[in-house]
Protein backbone atom coordinates (compact mmCIF):
# COMPACT_ATOMS: atom_id res chain seq x y z
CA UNK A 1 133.21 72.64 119.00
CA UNK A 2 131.35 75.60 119.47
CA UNK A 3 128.79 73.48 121.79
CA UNK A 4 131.28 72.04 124.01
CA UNK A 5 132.04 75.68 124.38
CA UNK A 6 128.93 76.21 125.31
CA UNK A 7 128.59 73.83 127.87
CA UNK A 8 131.27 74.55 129.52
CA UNK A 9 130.70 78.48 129.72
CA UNK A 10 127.32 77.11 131.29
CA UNK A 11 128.92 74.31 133.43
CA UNK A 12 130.60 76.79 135.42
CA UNK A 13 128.08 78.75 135.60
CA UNK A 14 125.55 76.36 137.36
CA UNK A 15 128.87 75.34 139.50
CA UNK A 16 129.18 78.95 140.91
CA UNK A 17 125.45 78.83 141.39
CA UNK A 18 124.83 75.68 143.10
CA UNK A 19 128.27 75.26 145.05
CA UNK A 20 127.89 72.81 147.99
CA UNK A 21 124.29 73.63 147.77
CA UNK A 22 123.41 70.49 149.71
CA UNK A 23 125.68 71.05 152.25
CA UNK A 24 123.84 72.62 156.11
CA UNK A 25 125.17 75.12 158.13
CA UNK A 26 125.70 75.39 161.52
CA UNK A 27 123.38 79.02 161.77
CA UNK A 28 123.41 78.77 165.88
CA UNK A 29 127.24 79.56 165.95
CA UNK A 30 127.22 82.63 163.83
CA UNK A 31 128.12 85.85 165.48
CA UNK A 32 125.77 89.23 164.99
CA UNK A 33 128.64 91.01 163.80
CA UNK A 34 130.53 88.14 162.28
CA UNK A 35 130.50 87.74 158.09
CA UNK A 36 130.04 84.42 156.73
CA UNK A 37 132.44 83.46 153.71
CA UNK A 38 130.85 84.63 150.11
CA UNK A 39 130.51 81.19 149.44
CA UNK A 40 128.11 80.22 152.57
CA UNK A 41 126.51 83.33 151.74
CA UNK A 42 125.19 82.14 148.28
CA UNK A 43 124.02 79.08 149.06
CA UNK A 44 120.78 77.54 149.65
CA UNK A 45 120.57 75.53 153.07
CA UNK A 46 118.13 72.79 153.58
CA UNK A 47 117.24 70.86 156.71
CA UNK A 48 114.89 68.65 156.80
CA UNK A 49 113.32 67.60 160.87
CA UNK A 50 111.24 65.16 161.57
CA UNK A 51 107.80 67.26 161.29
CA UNK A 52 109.65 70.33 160.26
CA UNK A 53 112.02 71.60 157.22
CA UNK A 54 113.90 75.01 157.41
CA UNK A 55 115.21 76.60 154.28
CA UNK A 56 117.91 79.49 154.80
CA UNK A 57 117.52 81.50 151.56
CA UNK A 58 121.29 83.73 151.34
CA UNK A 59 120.27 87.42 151.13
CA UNK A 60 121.26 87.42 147.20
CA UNK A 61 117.75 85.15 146.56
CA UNK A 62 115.85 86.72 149.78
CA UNK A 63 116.50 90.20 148.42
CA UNK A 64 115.96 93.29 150.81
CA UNK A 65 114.12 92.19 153.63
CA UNK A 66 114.36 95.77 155.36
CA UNK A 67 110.70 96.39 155.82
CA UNK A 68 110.09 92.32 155.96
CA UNK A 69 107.65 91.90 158.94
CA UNK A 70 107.57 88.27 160.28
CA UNK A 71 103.76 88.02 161.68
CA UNK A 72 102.43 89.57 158.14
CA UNK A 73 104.56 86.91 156.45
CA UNK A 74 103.37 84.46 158.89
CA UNK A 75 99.51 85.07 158.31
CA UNK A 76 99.85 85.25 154.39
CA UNK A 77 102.18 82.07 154.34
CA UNK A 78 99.96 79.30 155.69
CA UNK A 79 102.10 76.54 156.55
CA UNK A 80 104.99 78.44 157.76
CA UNK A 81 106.08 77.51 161.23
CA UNK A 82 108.80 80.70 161.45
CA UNK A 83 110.43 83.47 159.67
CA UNK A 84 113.59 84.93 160.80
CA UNK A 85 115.74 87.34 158.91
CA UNK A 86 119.30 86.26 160.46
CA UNK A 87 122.36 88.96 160.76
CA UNK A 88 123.82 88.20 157.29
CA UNK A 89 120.68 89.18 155.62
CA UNK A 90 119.90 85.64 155.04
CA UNK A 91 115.93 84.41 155.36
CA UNK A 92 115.31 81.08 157.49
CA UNK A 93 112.48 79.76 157.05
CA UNK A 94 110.85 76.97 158.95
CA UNK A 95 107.43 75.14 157.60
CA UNK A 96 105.51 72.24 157.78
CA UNK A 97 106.52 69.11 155.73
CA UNK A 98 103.38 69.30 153.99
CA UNK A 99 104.02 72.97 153.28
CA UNK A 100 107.47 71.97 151.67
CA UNK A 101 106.08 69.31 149.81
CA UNK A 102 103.58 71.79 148.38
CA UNK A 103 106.10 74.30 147.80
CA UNK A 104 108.35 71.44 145.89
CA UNK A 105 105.61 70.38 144.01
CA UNK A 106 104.72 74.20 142.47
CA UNK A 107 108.82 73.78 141.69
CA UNK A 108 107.84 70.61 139.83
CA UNK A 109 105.54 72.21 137.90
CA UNK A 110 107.29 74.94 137.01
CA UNK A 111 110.20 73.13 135.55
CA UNK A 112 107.62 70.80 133.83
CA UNK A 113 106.83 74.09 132.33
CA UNK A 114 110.21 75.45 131.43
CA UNK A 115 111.18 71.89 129.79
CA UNK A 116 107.50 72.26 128.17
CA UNK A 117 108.02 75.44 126.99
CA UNK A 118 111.45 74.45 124.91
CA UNK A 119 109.16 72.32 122.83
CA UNK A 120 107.15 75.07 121.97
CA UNK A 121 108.94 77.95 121.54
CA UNK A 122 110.16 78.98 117.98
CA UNK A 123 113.36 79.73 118.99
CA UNK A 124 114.15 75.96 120.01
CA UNK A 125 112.05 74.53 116.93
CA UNK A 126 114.70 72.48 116.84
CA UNK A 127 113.80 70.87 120.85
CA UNK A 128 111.11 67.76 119.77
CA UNK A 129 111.25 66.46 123.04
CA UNK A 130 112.63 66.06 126.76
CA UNK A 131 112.60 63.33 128.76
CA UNK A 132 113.77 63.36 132.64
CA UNK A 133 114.22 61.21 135.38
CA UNK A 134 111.58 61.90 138.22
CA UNK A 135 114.34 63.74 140.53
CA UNK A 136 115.75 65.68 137.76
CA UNK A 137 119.07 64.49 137.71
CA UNK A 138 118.74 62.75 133.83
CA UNK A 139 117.54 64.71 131.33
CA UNK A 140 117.14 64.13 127.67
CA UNK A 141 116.36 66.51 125.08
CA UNK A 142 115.57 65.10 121.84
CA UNK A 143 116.39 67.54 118.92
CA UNK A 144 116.13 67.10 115.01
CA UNK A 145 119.77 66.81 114.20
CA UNK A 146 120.53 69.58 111.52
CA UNK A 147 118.89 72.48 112.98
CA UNK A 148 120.51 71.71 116.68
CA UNK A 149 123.90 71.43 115.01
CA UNK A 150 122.89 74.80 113.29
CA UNK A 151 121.40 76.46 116.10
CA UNK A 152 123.20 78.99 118.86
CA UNK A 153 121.32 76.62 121.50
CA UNK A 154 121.40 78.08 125.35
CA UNK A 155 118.64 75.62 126.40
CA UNK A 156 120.96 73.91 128.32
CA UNK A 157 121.24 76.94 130.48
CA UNK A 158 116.92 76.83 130.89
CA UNK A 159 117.04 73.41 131.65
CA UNK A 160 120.33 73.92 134.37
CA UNK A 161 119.06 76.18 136.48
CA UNK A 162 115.63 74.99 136.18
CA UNK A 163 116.84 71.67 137.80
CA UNK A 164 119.81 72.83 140.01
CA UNK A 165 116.64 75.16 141.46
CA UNK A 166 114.26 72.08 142.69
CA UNK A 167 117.10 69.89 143.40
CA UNK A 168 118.69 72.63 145.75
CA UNK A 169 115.21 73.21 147.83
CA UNK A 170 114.88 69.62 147.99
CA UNK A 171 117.60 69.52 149.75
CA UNK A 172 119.85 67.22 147.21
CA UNK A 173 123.39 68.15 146.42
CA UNK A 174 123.49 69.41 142.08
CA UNK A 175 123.28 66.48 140.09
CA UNK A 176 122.82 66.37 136.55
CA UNK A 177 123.30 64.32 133.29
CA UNK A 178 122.48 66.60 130.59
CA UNK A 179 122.38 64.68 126.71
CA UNK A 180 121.16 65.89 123.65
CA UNK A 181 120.30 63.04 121.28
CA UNK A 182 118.95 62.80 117.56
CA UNK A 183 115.34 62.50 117.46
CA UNK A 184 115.49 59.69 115.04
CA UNK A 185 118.51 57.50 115.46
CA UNK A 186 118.78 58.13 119.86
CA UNK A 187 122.81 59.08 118.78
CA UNK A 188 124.20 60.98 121.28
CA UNK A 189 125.29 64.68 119.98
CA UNK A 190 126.54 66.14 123.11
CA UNK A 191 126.47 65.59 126.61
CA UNK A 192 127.28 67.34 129.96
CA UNK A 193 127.64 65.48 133.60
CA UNK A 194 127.10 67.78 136.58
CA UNK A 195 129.45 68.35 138.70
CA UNK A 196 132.26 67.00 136.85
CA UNK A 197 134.36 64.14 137.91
């Protein structure tokens, strides 16, 4: 019981986050002075050209881009085609396929790492192993069976955003089958599908 709280606490958590994350917007028709809804402004938008990709990043990830000067970014961003901070505070940015790709695969790694470091880390002693699907969207986390059940586990939440993260810059809509299984028999101790049906 008190995981399927859990989950669920987290669930709509990851919903807020990732929203219709896949989902592009039209940037051309927006108005200077015009406010986009709060839910275009926290999403990520991904658009992916035939030799280019441009990533809007919503000004809650971009952060304050007051100072931000486009040919310094430019210069120490090799790859990157454009910069442009647009009139919602948002950050487009245009680059190279190759420069995506590179920029997906450092996202790779680093939620290689996060999954890696549940393994290791004393507070998830409990986390033996995890096992995903090359695009994220199955993940397994193979845990010995009395110290999960005994454990206030948040992992989920690690793993969540970790994934909903890559999967978002990819340019995929949130996708997600989360399942927590006994080390030893493969049983099935909880579960979570992302977005819910």
């Amino acid at each position: 019981m008190k995981k399927t709280a859990i989950f669920l606490v987290i669930s709509m958590l990851i919903m807020t986050m990732a929203g219709c994350a896949g989902k592009n917007e039209n940037q051309e028709s927006l108005d200077a002075g015009k406010k986009q809804s709060e839910e275009q402004q926290e999403e990520v938008s991904v658009d992916k050209n035939l030799l280019s990709v441009e990533i809007i990043l919503p000004s809650d990830l971009a952060g304050d881009l007051s100072g931000f000067d486009k040919e310094t970014y430019l210069s120490e961003n090799p790859g990157m085609k454009d910069a442009e901070v647009l009139a919602d505070g948002s950050l487009k940015l245009t680059m190279s396929r190759a420069k995506h790709e590179e920029l997906m695969e450092e996202m790779r790694e680093s939620v290689d790492e996060a999954l890696n470091t549940l393994m290791t880390d004393e507070e998830t002693s409990y986390i033996k192993d995890v096992r995903r699907s090359d695009d994220y969207r199955k993940v397994d986390v193979m845990v010995d069976r009395e110290e999960y059940e005994n454990a206030f586990d948040l992992s989920a939440l690690t793993i969540m955003m970790s994934v909903a993260m890559y999967q978002v810059f990819e340019g995929n809509e949130f996708e997600l089958m989360l399942r927590y299984l006994d080390e030893s028999t493969e049983e099935v101790l909880d579960e979570m599908k992302l977005p819910e049906e």
